[in-house]
Protein backbone atom coordinates (compact mmCIF):
# COMPACT_ATOMS: atom_id res chain seq x y z
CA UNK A 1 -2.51 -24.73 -12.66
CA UNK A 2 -1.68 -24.23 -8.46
CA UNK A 3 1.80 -23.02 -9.60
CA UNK A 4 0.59 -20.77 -11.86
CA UNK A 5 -2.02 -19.52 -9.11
CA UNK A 6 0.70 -19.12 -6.99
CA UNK A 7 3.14 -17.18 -8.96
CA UNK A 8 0.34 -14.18 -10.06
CA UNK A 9 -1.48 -14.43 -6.73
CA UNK A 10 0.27 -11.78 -5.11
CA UNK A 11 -0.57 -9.29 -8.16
CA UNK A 12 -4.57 -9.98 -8.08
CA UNK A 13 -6.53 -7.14 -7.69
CA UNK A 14 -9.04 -7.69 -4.69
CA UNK A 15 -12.05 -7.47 -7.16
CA UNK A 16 -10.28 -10.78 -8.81
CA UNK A 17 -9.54 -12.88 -5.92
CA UNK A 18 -12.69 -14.98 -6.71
CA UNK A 19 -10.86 -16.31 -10.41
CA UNK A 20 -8.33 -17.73 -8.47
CA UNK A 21 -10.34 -19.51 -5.39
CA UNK A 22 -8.92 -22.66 -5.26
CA UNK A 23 -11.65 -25.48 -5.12
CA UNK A 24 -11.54 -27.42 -1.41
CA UNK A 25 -12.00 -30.61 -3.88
CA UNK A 26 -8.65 -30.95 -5.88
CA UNK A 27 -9.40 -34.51 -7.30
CA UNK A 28 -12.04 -32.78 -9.67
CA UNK A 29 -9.85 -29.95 -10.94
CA UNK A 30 -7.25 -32.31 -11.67
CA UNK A 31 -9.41 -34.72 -13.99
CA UNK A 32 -9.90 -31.05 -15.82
CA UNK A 33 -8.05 -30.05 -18.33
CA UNK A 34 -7.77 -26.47 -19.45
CA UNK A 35 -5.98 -25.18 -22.82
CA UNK A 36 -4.70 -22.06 -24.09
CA UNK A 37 -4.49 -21.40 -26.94
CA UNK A 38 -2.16 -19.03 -28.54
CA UNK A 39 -1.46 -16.70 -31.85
CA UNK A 40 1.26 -18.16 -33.89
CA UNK A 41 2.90 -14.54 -34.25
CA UNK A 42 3.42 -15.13 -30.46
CA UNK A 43 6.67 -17.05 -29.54
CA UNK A 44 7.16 -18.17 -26.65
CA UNK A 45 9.96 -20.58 -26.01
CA UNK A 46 10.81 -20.25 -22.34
CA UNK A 47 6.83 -20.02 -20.79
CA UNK A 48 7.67 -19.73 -17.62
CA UNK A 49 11.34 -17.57 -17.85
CA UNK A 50 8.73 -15.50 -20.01
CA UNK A 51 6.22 -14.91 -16.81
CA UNK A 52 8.39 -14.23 -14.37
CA UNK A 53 10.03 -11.51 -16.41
CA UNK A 54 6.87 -10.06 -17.07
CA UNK A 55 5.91 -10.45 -13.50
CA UNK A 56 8.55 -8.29 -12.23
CA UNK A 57 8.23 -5.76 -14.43
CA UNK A 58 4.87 -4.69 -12.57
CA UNK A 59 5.62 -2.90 -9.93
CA UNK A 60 7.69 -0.44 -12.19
CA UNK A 61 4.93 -0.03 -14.72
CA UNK A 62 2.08 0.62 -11.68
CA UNK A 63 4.23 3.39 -10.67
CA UNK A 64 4.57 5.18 -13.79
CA UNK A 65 0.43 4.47 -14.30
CA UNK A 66 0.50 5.93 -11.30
CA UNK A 67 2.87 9.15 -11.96
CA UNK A 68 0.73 11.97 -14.09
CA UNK A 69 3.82 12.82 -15.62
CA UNK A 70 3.44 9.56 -17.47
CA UNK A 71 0.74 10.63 -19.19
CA UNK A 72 1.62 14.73 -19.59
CA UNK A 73 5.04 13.62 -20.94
CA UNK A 74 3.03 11.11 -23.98
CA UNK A 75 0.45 13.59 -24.84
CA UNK A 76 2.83 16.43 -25.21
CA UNK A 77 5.15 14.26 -27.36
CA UNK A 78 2.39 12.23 -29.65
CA UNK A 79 0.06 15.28 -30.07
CA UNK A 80 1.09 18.92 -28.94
CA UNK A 81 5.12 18.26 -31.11
């Protein structure tokens, strides 16, 4: 769970920073236990190759969220073609 805090931590929004507070008494969060469970049409074989792709593949798509063209160039080709 701490590595996985770690690795998103620097892509947290400010409004989020509470969800990943990390509790001053770590004995107690290690007796939990937390599961996820997945979709079976998901595959995932190399979890944490997986994230780290995914990871750095952010800051390209906030700049094209952030570039109106983005969104001029899909509405011209899904709806105005």
């Amino acid at each position: 769970m701490f590595y996985f805090i770690r690795l998103i931590r620097p892509y947290i929004h400010e409004s989020m920073k509470r969800k990943i507070a990390i509790p001053s008494d770590v004995k107690k969060v290690i007796k939990k236990r937390t599961t996820v469970y997945l979709p079976n049409t998901l595959h995932i074989t190399q979890p944490t190759k997986n994230i780290y792709a995914i990871l750095e593949k952010i800051p390209t798509l906030h700049n094209k969220l952030l570039d109106e063209h983005t969104y001029k160039n899909y509405l011209y080709k899904n709806f105005l073609c």
